[in-house]
N, C-alpha and C. Protein backbone atom coordinates (compact mmCIF):
# COMPACT_ATOMS: atom_id res chain seq x y z
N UNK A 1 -13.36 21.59 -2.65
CA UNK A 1 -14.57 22.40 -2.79
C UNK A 1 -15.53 21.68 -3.73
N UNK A 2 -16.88 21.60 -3.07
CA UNK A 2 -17.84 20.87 -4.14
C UNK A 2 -18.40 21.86 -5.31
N UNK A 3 -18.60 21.30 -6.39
CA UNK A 3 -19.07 21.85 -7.30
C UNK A 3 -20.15 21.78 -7.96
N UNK A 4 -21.61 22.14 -8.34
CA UNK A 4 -22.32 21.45 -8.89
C UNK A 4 -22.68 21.07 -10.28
N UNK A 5 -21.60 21.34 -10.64
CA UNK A 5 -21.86 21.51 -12.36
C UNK A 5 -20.98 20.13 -12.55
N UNK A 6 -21.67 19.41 -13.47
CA UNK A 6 -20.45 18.30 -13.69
C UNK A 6 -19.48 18.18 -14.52
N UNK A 7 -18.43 17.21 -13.91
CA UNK A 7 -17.54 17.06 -14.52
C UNK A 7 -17.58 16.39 -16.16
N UNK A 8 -16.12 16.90 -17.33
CA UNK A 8 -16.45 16.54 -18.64
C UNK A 8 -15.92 15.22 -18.46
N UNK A 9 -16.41 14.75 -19.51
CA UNK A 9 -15.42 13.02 -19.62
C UNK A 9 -14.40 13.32 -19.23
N UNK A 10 -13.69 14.00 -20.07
CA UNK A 10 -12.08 13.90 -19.61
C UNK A 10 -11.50 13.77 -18.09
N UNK A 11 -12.42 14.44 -17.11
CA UNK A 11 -11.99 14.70 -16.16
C UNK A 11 -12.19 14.14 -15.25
N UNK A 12 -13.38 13.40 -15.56
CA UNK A 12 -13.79 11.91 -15.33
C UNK A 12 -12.65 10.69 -14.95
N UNK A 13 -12.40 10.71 -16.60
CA UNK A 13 -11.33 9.68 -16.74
C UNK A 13 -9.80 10.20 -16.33
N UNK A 14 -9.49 11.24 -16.18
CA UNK A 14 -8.26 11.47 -15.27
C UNK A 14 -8.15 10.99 -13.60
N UNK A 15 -9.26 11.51 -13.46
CA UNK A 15 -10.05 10.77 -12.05
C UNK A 15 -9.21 9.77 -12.06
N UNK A 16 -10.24 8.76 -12.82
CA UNK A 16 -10.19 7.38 -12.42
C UNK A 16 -8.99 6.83 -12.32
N UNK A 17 -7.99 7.53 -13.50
CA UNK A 17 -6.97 7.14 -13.43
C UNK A 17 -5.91 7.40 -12.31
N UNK A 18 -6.12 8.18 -11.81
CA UNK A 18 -5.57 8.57 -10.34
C UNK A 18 -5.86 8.14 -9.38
N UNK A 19 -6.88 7.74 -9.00
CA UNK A 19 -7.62 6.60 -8.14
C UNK A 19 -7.01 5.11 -8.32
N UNK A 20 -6.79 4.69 -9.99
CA UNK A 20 -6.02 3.41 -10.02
C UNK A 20 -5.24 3.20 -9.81
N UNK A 21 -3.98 4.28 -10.06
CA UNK A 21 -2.27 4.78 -9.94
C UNK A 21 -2.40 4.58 -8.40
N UNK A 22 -3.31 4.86 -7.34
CA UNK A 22 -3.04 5.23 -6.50
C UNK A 22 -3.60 4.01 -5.35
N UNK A 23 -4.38 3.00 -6.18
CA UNK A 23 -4.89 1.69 -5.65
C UNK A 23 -3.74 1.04 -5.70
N UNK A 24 -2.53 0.96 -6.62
CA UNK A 24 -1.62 0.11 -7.33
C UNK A 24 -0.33 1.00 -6.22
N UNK A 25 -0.30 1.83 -5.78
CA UNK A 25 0.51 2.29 -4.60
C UNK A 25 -0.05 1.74 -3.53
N UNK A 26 -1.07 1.71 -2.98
CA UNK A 26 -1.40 1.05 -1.93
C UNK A 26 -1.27 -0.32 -1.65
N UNK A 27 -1.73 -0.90 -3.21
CA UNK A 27 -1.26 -2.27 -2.71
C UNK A 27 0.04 -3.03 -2.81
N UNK A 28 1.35 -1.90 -3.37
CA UNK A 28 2.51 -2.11 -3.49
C UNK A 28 2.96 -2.26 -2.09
N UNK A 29 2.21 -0.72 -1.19
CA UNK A 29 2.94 -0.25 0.23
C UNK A 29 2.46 -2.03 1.36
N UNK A 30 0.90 -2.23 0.92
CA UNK A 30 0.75 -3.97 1.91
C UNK A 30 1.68 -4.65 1.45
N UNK A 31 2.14 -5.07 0.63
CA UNK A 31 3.30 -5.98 0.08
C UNK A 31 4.03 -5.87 0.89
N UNK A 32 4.62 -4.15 0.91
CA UNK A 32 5.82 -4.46 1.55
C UNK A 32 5.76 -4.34 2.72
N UNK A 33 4.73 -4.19 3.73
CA UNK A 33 4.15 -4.32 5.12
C UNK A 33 4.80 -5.58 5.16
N UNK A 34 3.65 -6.58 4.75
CA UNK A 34 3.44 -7.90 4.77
C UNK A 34 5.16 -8.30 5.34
N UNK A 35 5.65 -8.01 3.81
CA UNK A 35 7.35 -8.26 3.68
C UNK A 35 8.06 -7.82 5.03
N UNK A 36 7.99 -6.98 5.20
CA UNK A 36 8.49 -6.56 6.54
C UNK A 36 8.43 -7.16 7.87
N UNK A 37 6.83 -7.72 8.05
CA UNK A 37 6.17 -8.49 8.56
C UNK A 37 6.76 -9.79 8.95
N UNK A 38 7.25 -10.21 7.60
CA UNK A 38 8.12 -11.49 7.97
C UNK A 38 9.32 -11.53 8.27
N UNK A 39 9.96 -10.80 8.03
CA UNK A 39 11.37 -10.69 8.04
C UNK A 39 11.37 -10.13 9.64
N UNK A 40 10.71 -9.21 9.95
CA UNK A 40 11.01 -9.16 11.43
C UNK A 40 10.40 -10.28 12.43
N UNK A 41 9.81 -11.57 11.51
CA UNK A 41 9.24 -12.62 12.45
C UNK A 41 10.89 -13.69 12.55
N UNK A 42 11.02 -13.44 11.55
CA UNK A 42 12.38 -14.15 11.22
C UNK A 42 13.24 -13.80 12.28
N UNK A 43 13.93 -12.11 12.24
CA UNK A 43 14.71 -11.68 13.31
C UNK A 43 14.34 -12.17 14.97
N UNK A 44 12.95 -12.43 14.44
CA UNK A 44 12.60 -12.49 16.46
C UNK A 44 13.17 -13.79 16.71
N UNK A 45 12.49 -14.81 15.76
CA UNK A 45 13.03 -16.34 15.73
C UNK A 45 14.73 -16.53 16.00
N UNK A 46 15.43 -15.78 15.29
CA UNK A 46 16.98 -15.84 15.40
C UNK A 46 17.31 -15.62 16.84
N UNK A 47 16.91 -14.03 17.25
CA UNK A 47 17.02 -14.22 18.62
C UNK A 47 16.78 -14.77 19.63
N UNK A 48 15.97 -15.96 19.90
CA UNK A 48 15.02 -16.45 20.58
C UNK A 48 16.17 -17.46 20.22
N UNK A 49 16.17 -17.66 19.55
CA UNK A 49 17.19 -19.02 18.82
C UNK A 49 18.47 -18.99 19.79
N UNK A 50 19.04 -17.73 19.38
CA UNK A 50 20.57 -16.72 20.25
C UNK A 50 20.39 -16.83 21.66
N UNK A 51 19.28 -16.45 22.29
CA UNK A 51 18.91 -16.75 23.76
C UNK A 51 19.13 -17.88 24.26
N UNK A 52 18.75 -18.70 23.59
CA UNK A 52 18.25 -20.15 23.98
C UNK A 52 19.67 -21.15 24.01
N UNK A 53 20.70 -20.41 23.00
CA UNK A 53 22.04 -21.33 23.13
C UNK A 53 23.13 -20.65 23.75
């Protein structure tokens, strides 16, 4: 719900800080995309590997 009265510092800076906590989760969760990413490039390679002999 919007409000028009503004917010105090404090609540401000709780904000922000929840917004950062929550930048620093996001870019934990690409990491471990990424990570995942490779490791199932890996598995494909093995199999392909397994096929092939």
């Amino acid at each position: 719900k919007y409000h028009s009265e503004s917010k105090g510092p404090d609540q401000v800076a709780e904000t922000q800080a929840q917004i950062d906590e929550l930048k620093g989760i996001m870019v934990r969760n690409i990491d471990l995309v990424a990570q995942r990413g490779e490791k199932l490039e890996l598995l494909i390679d093995k199999t392909e590997n397994l096929v092939d002999s």
